[in-house]
Protein backbone atom coordinates (compact mmCIF):
# COMPACT_ATOMS: atom_id res chain seq x y z
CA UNK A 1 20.72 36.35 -27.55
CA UNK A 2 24.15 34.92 -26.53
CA UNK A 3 23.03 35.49 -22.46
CA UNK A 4 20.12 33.60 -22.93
CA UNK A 5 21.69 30.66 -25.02
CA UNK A 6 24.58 30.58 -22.15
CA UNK A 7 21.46 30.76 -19.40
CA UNK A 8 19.48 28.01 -21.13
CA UNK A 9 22.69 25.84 -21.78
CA UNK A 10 23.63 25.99 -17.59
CA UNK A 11 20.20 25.56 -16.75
CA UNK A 12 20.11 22.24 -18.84
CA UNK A 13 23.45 21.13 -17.06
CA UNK A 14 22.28 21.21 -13.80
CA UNK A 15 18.44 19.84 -14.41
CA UNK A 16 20.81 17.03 -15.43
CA UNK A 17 22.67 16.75 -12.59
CA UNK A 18 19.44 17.24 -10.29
CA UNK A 19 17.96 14.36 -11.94
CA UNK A 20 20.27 11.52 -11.22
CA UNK A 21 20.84 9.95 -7.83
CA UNK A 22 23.26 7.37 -6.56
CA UNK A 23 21.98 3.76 -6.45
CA UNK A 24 23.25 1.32 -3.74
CA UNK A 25 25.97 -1.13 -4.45
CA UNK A 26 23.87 -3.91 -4.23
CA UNK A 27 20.48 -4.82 -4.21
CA UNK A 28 18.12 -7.22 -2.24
CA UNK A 29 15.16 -7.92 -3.31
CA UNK A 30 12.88 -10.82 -1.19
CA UNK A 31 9.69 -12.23 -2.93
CA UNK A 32 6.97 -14.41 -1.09
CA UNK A 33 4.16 -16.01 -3.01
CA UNK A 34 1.10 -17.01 -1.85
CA UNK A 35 1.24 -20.33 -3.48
CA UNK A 36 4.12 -23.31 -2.82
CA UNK A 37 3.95 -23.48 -7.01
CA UNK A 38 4.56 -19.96 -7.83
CA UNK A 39 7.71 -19.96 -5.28
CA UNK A 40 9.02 -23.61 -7.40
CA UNK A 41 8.76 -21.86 -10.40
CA UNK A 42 10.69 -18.66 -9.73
CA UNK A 43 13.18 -20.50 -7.82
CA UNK A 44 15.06 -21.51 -11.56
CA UNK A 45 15.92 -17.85 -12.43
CA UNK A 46 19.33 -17.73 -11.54
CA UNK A 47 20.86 -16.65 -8.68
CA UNK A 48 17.85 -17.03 -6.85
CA UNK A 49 17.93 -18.48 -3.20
CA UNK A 50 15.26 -20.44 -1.24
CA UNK A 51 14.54 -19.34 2.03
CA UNK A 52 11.30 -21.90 2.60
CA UNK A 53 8.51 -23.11 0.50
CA UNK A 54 7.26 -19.70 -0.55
CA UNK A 55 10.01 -17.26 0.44
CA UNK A 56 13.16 -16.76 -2.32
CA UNK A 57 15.65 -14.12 -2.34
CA UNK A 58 17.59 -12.31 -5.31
CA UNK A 59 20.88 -10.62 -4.94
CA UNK A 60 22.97 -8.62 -7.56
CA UNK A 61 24.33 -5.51 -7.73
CA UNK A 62 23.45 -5.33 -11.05
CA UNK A 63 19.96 -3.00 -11.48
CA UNK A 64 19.18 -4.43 -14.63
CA UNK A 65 19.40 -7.88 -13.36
CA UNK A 66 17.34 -6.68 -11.09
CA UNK A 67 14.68 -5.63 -13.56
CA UNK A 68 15.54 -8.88 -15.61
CA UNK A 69 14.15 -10.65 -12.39
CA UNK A 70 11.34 -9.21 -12.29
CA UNK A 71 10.12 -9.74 -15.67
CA UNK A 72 10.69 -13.13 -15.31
CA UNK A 73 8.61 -13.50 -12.01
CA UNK A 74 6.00 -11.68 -13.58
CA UNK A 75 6.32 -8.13 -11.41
């Protein structure tokens, strides 16, 4: 019984370590909207950056701002 505990306890410990994986430093994420309107509106979430009427990019190299983003753009 103690084997398999020990067996079942290391197995565990690496699925962990199998299942994580290194994210980049930062992140860059460019949207482009069909619409002019649609572009204005996301442009107010901060730290976002015009690049034309319907082009806008986000940098952070925080993921969760990332995800933060997108729930306000409505991804």
């Amino acid at each position: 019984m103690r084997k398999i505990r020990e067996g079942v306890a290391t197995g565990l410990a690496q699925a962990d370590e199998a299942r994580r994986f290194a994210l980049p430093p930062r992140f860059e994420v460019e949207i482009v909207h069909q619409h002019h309107g649609r572009s204005f509106k996301t442009g107010f979430y901060p730290g976002m950056r015009r690049v034309d009427e319907r082009s806008l990019v986000f940098e952070s190299a925080d993921f969760y701002e990332v995800l933060r983003m997108f729930l306000f753009v409505g991804y």
